[in-house]
Every structure is written in structure tokens, then in C-alpha cells.
N, C-alpha and C. Protein backbone atom coordinates (compact mmCIF):
# COMPACT_ATOMS: atom_id res chain seq x y z
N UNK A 1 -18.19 -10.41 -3.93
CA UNK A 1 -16.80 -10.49 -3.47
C UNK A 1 -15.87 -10.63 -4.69
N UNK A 2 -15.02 -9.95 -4.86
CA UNK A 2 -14.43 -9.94 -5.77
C UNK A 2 -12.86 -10.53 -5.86
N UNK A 3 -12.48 -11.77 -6.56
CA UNK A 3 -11.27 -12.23 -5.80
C UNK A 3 -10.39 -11.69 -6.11
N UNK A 4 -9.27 -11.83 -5.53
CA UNK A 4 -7.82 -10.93 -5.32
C UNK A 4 -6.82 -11.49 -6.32
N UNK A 5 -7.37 -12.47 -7.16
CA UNK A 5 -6.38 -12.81 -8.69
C UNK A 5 -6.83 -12.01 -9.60
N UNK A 6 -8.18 -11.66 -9.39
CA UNK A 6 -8.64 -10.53 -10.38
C UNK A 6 -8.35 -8.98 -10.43
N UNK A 7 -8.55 -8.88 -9.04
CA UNK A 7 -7.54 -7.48 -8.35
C UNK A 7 -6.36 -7.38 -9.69
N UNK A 8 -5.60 -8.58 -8.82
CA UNK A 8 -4.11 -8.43 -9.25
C UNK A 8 -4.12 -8.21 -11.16
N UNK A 9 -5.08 -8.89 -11.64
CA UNK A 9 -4.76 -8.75 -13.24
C UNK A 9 -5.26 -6.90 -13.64
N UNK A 10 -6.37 -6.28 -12.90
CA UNK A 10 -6.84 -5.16 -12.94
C UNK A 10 -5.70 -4.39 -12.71
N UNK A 11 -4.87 -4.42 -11.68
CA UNK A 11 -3.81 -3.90 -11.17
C UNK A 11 -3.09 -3.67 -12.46
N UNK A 12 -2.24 -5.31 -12.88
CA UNK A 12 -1.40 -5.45 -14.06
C UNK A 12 -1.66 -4.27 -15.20
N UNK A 13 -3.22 -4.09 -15.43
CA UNK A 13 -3.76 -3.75 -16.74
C UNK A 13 -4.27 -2.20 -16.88
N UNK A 14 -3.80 -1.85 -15.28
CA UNK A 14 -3.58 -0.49 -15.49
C UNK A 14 -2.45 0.29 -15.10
N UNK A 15 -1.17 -0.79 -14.97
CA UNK A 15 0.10 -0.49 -14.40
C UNK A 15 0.35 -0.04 -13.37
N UNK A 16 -0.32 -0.93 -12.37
CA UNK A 16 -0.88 -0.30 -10.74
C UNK A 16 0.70 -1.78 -10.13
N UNK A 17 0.77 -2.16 -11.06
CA UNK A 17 1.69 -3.36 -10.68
C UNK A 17 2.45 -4.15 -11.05
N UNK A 18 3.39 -4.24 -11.27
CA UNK A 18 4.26 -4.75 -12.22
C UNK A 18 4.48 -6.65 -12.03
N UNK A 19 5.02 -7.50 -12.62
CA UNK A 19 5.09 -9.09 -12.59
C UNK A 19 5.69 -9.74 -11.25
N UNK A 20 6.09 -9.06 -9.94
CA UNK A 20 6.53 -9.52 -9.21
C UNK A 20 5.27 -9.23 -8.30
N UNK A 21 4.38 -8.52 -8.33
CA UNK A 21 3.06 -9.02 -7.70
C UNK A 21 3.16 -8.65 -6.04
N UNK A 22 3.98 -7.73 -6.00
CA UNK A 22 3.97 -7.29 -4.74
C UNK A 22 3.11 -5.72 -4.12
N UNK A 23 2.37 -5.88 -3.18
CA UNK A 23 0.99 -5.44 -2.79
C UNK A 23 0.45 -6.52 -1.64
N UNK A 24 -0.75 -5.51 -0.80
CA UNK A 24 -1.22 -5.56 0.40
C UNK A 24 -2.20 -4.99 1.02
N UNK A 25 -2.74 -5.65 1.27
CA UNK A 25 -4.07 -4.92 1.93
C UNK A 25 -3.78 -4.11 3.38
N UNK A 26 -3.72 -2.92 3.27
CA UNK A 26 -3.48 -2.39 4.82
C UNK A 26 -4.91 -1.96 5.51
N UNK A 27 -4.37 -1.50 6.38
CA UNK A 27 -5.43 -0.30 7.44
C UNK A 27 -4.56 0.87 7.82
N UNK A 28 -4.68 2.10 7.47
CA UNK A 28 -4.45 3.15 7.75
C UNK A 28 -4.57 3.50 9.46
N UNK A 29 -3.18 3.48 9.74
CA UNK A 29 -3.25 4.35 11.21
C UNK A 29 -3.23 5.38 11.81
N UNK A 30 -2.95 6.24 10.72
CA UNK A 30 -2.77 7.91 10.70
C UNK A 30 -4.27 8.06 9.58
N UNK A 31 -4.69 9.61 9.93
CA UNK A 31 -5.32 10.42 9.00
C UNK A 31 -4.66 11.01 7.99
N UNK A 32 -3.98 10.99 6.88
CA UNK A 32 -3.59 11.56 5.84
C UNK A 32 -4.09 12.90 5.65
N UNK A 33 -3.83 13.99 5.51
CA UNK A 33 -4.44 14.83 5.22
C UNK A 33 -4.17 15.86 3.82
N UNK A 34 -3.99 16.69 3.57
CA UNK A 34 -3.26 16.93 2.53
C UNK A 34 -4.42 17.31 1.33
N UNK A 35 -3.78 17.90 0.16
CA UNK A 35 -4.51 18.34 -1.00
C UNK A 35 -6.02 17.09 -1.13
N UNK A 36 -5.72 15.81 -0.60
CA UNK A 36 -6.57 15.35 -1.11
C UNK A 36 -7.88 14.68 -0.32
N UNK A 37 -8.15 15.87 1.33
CA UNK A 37 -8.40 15.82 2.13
C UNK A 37 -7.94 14.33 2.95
N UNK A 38 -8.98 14.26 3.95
CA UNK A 38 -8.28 13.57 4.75
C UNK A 38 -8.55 12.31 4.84
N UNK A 39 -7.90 11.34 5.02
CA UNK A 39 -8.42 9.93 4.36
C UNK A 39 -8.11 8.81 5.71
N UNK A 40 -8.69 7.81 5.72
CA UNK A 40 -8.59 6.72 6.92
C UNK A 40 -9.35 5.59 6.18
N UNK A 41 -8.83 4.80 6.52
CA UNK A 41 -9.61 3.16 6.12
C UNK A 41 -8.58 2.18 5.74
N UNK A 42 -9.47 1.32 5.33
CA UNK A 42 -8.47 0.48 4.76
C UNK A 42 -8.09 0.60 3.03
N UNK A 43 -6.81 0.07 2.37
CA UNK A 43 -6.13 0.67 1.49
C UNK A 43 -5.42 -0.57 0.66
N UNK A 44 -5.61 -0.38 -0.61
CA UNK A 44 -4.72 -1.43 -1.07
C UNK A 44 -3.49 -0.69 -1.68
N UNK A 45 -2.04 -1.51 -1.00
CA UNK A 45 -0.46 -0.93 -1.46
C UNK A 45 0.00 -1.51 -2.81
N UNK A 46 0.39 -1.29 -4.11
CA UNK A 46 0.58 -1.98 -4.70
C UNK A 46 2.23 -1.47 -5.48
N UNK A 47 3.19 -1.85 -5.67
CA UNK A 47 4.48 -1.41 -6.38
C UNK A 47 4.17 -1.51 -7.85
N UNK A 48 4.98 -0.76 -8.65
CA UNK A 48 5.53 -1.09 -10.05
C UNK A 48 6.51 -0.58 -9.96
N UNK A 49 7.75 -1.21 -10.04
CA UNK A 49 9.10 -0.60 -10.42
C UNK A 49 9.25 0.02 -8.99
N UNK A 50 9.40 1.44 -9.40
CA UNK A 50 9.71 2.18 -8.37
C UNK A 50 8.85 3.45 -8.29
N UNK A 51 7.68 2.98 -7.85
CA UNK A 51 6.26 3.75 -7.73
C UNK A 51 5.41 3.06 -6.88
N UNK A 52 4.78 3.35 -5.45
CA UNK A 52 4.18 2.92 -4.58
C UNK A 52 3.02 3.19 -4.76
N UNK A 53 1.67 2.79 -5.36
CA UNK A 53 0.62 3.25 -4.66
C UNK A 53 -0.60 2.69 -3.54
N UNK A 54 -1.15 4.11 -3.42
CA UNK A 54 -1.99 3.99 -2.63
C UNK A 54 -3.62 4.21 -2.98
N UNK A 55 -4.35 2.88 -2.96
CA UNK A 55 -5.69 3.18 -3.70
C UNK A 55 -6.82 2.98 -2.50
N UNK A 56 -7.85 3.14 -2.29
CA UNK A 56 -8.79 3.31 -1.44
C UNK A 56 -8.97 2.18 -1.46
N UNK A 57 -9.13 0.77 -0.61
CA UNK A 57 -9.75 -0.45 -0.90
C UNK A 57 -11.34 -0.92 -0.35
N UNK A 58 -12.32 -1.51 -0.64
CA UNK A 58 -13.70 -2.01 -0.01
C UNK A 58 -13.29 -3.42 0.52
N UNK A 59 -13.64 -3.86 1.49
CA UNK A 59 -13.97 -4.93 2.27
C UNK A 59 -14.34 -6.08 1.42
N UNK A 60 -14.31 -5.45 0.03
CA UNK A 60 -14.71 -7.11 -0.71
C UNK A 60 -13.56 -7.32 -1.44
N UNK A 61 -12.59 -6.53 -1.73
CA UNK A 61 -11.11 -6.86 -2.21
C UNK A 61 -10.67 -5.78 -2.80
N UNK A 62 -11.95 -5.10 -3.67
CA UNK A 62 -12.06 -4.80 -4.73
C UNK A 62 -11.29 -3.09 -4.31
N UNK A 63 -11.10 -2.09 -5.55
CA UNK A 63 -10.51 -0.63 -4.89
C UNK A 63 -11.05 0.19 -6.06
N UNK A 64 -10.92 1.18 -5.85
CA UNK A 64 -11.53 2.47 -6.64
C UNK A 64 -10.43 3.57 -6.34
N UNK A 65 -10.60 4.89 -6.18
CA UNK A 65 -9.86 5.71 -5.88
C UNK A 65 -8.36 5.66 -5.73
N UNK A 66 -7.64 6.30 -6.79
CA UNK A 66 -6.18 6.16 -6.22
C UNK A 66 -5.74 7.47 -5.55
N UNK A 67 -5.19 6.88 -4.14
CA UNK A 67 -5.27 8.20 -2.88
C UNK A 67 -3.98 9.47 -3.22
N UNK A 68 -2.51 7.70 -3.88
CA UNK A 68 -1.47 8.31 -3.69
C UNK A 68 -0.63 7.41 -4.37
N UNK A 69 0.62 8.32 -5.26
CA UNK A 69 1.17 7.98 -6.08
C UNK A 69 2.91 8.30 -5.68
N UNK A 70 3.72 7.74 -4.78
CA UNK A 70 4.82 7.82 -4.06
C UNK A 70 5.90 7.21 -4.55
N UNK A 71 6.58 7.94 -5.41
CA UNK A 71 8.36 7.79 -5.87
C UNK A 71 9.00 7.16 -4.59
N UNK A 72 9.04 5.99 -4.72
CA UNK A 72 9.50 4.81 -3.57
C UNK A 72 11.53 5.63 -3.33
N UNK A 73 12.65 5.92 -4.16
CA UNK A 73 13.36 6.48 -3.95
C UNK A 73 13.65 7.75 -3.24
N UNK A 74 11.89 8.21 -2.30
CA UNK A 74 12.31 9.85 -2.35
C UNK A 74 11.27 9.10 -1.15
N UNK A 75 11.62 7.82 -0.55
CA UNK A 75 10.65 8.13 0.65
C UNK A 75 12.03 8.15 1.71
N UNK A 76 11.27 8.46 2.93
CA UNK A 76 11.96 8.79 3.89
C UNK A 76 11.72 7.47 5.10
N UNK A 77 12.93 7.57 6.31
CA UNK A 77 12.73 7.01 7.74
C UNK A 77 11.52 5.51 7.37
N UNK A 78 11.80 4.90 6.21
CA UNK A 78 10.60 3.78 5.78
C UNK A 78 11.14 2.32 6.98
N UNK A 79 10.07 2.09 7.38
CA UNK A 79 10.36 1.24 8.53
C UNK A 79 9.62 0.07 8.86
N UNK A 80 9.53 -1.11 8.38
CA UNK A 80 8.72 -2.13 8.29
C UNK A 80 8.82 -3.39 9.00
N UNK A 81 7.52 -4.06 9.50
CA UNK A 81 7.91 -5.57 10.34
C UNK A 81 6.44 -6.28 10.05
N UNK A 82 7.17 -7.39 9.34
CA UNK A 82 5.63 -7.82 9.37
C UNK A 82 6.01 -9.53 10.48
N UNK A 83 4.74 -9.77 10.68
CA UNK A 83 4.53 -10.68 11.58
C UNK A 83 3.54 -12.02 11.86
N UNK A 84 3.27 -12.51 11.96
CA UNK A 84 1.96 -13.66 12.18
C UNK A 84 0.81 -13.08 12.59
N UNK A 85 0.88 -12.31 13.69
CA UNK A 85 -0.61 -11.96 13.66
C UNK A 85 -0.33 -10.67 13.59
N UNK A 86 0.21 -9.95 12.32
CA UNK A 86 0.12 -8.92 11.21
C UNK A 86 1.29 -8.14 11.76
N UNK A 87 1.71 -7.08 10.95
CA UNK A 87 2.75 -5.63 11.08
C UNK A 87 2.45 -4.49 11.00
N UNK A 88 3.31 -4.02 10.71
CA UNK A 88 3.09 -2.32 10.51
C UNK A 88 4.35 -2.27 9.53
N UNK A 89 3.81 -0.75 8.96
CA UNK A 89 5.04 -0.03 7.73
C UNK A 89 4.71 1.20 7.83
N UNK A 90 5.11 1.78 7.59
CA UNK A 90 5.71 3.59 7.97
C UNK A 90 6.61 4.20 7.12
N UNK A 91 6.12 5.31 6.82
CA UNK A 91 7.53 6.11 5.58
C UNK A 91 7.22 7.70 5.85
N UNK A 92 7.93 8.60 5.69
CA UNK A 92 7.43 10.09 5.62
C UNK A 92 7.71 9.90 3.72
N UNK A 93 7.22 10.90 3.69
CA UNK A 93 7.27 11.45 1.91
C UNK A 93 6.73 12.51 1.41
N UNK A 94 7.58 13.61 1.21
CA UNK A 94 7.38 15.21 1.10
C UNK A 94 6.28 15.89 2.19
N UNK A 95 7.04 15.19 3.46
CA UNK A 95 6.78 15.75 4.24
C UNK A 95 5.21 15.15 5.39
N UNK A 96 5.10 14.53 4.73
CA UNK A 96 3.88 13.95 5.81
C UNK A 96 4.01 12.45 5.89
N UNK A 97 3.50 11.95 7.10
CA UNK A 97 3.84 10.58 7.74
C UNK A 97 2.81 9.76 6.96
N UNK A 98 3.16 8.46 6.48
CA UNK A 98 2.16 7.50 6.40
C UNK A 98 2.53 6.35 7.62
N UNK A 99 1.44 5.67 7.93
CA UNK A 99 1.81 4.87 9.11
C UNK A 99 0.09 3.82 8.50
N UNK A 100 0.82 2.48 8.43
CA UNK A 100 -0.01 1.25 8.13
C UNK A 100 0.12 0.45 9.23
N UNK A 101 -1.44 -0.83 9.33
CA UNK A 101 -1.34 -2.00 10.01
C UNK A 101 -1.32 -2.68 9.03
N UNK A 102 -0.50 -3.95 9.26
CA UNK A 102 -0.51 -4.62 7.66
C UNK A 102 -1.13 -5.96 8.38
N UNK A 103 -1.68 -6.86 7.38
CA UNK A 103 -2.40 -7.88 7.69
C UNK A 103 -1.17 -9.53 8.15
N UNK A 104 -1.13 -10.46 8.58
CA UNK A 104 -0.25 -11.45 8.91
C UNK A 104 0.49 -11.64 7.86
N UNK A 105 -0.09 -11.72 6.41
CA UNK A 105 0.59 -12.05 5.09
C UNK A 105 1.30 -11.22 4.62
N UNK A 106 2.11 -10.56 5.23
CA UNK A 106 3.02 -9.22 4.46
C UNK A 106 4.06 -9.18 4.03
N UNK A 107 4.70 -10.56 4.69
CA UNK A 107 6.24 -9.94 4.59
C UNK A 107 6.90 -10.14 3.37
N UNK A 108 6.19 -10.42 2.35
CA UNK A 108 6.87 -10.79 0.49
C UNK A 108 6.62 -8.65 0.25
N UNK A 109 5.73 -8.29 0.64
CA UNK A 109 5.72 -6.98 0.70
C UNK A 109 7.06 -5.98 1.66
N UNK A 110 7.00 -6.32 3.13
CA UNK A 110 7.84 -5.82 3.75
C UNK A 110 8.95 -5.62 3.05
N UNK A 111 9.48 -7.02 3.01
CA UNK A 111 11.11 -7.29 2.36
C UNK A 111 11.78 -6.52 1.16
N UNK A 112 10.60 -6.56 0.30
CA UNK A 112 10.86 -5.29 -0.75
C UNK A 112 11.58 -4.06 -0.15
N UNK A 113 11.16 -3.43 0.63
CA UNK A 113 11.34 -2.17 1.64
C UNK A 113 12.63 -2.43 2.65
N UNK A 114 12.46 -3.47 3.12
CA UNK A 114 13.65 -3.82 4.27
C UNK A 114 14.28 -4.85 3.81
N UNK A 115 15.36 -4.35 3.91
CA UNK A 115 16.41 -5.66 2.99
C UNK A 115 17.44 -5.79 3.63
């Protein structure tokens, strides 16, 4: 199991994330499809600046694969609620929908987005 302070410094140290440490473990509710076929699972969200990504995450914290790399200024209809027993977040971006379940702990993430 790999803990999620270590995540976060891996993140830092490959500029997956910048010092405000905002990121989230989702679950994918849509199939993505696209150049980089089609993807479902769960996903870790992480910001820098103004760059969203999206990396494949494992059940032990840990992530590999980065799915998607999203100019946070050029997203679209972005629509977020997070909640106690978890949320959702949603954006289109050049043209195809992303749609997340987000876990209870989100909303230092949400708020970024909805202000």
C-alpha cells in the first residue's frame, strides 16, 4: 500500500502538482474514448497551475499511466458538488464529456472549480 503523502511528493517531483496540493481520487462514470482508447476505472485528478490531469490510479493509492492532460481554461459546462457521502464533477473538453464520482473528501478539490 502505498501512502498518499508519498503519492503527493511523486506528484510534486514530476510536476503532476503544484504546492497547494489539490487532487483526488475519482471513479470514472463515463467510458472515455478517444485516441487513447477507451478507459474506465478509477483515476487520480491532480492540478498544477492551470493543467488538470488525469492518471490511471490502483486501489493501493499508487498511479501509473497518464490518461489526460486538460488546459483547465479551455474546459467547458465544468460542474461540481462534493458531499459527505461523496460527489460528482463533470467538464466537456475538445469535445468529449468527462463525468467523475468523487469520494466524501473532495470539496478542497471541488472549490478550485466552483467558486
Amino acid at each position: 500500500m502505498m501512502k498518499v503523502k508519498n503519492v503527493i511528493e511523486d506528484l510534486k517531483d514530476k510536476k503532476f502538482i503544484d504546492e497547494n496540493e489539490i487532487y483526488v481520487y475519482a471513479s470514472l462514470k463515463n467510458i472515455i474514448g478517444g485516441a487513447i482508447g477507451s478507459i474506465r476505472g478509477l483515476v487520480l485528478l491532480s492540478i498544477n497551475e492551470n493543467i488538470l490531469y488525469i492518471h490511471h490510479a490502483n486501489i493501493d493509492n499508487s498511479y501509473d499511466e497518464r490518461w489526460a492532460k486538460i488546459y483547465i481554461p479551455n474546459m467547458k459546462n465544468i460542474q461540481g458538488k462534493a458531499g459527505l457521502f461523496g460527489g460528482k464533477f463533470s467538464f466537456n473538453y475538445e469535445g468529449q464529456e468527462y463525468k467523475f464520482k468523487l469520494p466524501s473528501k473532495a470539496g478542497k478539490f471541488v472549490d478550485f472549480f466552483v467558486k
